[in-house]
C-alpha atoms as a PDB file:
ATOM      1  CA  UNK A   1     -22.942 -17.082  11.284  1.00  0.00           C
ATOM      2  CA  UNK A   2     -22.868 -15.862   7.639  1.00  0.00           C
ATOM      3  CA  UNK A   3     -20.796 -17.726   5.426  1.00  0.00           C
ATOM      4  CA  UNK A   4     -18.856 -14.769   3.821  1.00  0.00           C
ATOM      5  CA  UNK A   5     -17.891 -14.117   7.862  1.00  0.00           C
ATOM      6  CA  UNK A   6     -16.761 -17.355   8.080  1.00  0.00           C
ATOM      7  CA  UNK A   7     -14.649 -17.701   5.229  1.00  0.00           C
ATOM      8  CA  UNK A   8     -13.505 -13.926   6.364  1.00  0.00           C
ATOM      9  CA  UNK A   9     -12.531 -15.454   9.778  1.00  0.00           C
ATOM     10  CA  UNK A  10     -11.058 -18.859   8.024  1.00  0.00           C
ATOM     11  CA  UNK A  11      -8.690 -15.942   6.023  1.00  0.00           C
ATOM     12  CA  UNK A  12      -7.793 -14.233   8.996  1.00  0.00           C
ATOM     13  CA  UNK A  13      -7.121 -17.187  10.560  1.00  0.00           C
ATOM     14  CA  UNK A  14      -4.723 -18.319   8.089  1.00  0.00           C
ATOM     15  CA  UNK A  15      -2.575 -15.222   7.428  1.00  0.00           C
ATOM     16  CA  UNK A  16      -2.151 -15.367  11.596  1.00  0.00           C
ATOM     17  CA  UNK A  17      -0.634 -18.917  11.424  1.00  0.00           C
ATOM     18  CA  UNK A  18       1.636 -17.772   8.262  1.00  0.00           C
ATOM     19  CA  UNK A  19       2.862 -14.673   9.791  1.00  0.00           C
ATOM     20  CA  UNK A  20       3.704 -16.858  12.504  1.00  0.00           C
ATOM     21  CA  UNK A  21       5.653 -19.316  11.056  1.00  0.00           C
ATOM     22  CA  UNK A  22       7.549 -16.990   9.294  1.00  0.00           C
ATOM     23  CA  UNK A  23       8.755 -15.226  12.255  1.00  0.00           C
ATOM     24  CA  UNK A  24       9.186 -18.488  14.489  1.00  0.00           C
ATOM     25  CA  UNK A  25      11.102 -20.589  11.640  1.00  0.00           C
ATOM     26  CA  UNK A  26      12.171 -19.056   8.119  1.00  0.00           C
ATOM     27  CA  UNK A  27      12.349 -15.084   7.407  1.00  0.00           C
ATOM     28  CA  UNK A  28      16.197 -15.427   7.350  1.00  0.00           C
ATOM     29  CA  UNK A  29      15.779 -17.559   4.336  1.00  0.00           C
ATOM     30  CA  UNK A  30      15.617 -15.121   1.427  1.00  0.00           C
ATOM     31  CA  UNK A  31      13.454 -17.896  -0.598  1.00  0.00           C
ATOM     32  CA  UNK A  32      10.838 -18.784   1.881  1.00  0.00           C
ATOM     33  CA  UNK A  33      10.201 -14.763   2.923  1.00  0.00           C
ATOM     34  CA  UNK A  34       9.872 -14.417  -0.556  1.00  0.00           C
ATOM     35  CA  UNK A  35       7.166 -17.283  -1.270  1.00  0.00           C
ATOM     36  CA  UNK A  36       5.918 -15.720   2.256  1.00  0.00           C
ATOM     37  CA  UNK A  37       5.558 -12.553   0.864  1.00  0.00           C
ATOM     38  CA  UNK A  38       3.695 -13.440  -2.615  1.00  0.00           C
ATOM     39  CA  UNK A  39       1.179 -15.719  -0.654  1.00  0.00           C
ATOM     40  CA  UNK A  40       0.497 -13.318   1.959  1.00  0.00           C
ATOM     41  CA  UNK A  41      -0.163 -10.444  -0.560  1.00  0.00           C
ATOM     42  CA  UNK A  42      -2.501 -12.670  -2.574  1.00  0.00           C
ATOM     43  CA  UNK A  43      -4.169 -13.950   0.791  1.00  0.00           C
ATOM     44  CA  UNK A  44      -5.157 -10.183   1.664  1.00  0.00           C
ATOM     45  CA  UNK A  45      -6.294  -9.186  -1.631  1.00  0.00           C
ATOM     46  CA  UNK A  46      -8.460 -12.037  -1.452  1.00  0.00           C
ATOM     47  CA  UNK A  47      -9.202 -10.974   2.493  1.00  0.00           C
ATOM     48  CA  UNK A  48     -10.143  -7.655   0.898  1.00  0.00           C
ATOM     49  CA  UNK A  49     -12.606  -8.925  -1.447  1.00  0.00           C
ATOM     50  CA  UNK A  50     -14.382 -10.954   0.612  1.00  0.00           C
ATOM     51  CA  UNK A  51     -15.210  -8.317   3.727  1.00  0.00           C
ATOM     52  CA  UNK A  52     -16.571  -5.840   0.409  1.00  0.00           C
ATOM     53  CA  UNK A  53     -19.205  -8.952   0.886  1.00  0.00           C
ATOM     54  CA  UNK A  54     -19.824  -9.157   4.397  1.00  0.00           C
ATOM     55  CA  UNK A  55     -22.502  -6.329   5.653  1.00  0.00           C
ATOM     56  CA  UNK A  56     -20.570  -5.571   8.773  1.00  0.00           C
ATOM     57  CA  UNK A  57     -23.531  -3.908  10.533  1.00  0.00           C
ATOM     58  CA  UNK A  58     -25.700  -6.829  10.375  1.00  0.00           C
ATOM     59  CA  UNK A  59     -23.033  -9.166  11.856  1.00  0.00           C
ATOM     60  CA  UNK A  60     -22.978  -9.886  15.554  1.00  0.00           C
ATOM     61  CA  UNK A  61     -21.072  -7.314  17.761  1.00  0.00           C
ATOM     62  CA  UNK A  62     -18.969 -10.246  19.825  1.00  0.00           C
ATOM     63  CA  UNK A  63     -18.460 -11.723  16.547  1.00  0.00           C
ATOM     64  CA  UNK A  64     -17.240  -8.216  14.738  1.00  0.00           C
ATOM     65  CA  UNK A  65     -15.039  -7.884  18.380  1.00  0.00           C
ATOM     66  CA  UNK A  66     -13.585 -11.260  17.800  1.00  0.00           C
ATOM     67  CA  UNK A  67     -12.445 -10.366  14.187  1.00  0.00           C
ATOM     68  CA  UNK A  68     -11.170  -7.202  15.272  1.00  0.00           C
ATOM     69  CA  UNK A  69      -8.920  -8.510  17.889  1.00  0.00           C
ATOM     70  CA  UNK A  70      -7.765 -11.206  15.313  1.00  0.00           C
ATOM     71  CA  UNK A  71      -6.561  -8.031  12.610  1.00  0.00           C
ATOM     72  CA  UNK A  72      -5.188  -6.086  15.606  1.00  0.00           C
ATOM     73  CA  UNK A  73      -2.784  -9.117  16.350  1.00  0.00           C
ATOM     74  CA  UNK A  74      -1.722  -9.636  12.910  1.00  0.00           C
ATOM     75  CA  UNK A  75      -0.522  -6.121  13.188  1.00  0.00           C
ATOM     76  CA  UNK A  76       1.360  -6.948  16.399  1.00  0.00           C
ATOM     77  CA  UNK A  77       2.522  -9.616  14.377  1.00  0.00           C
ATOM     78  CA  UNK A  78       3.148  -7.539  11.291  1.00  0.00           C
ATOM     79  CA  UNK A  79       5.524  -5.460  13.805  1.00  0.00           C
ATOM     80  CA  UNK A  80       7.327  -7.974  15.082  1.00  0.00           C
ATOM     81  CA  UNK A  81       8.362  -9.695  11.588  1.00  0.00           C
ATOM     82  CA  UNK A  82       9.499  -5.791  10.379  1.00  0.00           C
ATOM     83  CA  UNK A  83      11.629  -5.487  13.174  1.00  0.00           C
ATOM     84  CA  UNK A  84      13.194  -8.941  13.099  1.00  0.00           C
ATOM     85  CA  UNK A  85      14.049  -7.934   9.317  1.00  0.00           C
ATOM     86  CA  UNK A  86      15.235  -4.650   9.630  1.00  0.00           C
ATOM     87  CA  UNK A  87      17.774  -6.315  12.308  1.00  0.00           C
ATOM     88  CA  UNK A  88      18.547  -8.908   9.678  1.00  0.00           C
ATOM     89  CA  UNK A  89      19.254  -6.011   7.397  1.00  0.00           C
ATOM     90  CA  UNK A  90      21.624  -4.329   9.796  1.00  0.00           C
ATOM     91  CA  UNK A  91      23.496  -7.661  10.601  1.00  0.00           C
ATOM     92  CA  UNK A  92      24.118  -8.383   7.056  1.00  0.00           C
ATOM     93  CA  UNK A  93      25.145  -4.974   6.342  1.00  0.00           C
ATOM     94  CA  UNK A  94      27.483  -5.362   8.937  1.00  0.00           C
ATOM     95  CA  UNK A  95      28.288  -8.712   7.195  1.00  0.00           C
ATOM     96  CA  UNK A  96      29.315  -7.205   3.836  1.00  0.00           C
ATOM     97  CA  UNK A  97      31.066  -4.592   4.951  1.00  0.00           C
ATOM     98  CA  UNK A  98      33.659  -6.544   7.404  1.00  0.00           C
ATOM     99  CA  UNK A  99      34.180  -8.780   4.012  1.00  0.00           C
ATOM    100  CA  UNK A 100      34.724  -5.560   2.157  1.00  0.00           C
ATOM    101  CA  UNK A 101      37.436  -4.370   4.748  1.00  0.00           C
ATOM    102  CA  UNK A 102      38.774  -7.884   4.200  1.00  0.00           C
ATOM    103  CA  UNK A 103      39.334  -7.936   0.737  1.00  0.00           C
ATOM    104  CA  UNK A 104      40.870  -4.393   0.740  1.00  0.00           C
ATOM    105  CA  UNK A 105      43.020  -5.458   3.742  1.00  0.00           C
ATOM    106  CA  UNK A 106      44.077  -8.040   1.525  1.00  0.00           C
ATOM    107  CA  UNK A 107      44.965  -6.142  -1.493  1.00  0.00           C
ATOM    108  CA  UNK A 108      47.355  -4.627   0.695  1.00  0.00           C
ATOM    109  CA  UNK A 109      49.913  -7.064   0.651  1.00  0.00           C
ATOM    110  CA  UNK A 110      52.477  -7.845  -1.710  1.00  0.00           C
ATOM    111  CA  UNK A 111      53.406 -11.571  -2.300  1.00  0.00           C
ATOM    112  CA  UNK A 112      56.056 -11.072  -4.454  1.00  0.00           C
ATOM    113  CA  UNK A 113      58.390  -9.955  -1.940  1.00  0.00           C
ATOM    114  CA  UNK A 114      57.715 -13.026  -0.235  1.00  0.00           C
ATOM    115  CA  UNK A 115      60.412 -15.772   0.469  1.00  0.00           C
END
């Protein structure tokens, strides 16, 4: 196998096992989605460069279908992380607002009539 398809694979590979963690373990964590984030967008520029390399035509077709069903489940994956966050978005809008309507609930009473 070429060695640019290789290292393309070895990429994949690695922003599969990322994307994973992230969803099984830490993208409630504000600091680790963040770090998350910044490697995975340096991991597919680099991704990017490297299949400019690779002449796709000359490569293998079971090799080419391998790769391809390794991008389509990091979009699966991609998916699945966007939805988990956009629930984490809702919850913690629901979050702030209940503390909202607690702090104006508590405005509401006067203490100095208190005995």
């Amino acid at each position: 196998m070429n060695k640019m398809v290789e290292l393309f694979d070895e990429f994949i590979t690695k922003a599969i096992v990322m994307t994973e963690n992230i969803i099984n373990d830490n993208y409630k964590d504000s600091s680790k989605l963040s770090d998350f984030t910044q490697n995975r967008e340096r991991l597919m520029a680099i991704i990017e460069q490297v299949s400019l390399q690779v002449q796709w035509e000359d490569i293998d077709q079971n090799i080419r279908h391998d790769i391809d069903r390794k991008i389509d489940y990091i979009k699966k994956l991609d998916l699945k992380l966007l939805t988990l966050l956009q629930e984490h978005q809702i919850e913690i809008k629901a979050e702030i607002e209940q503390t909202f309507k607690q702090k104006e609930n508590i405005k509401g009473y006067n203490l100095t009539d208190v005995k």
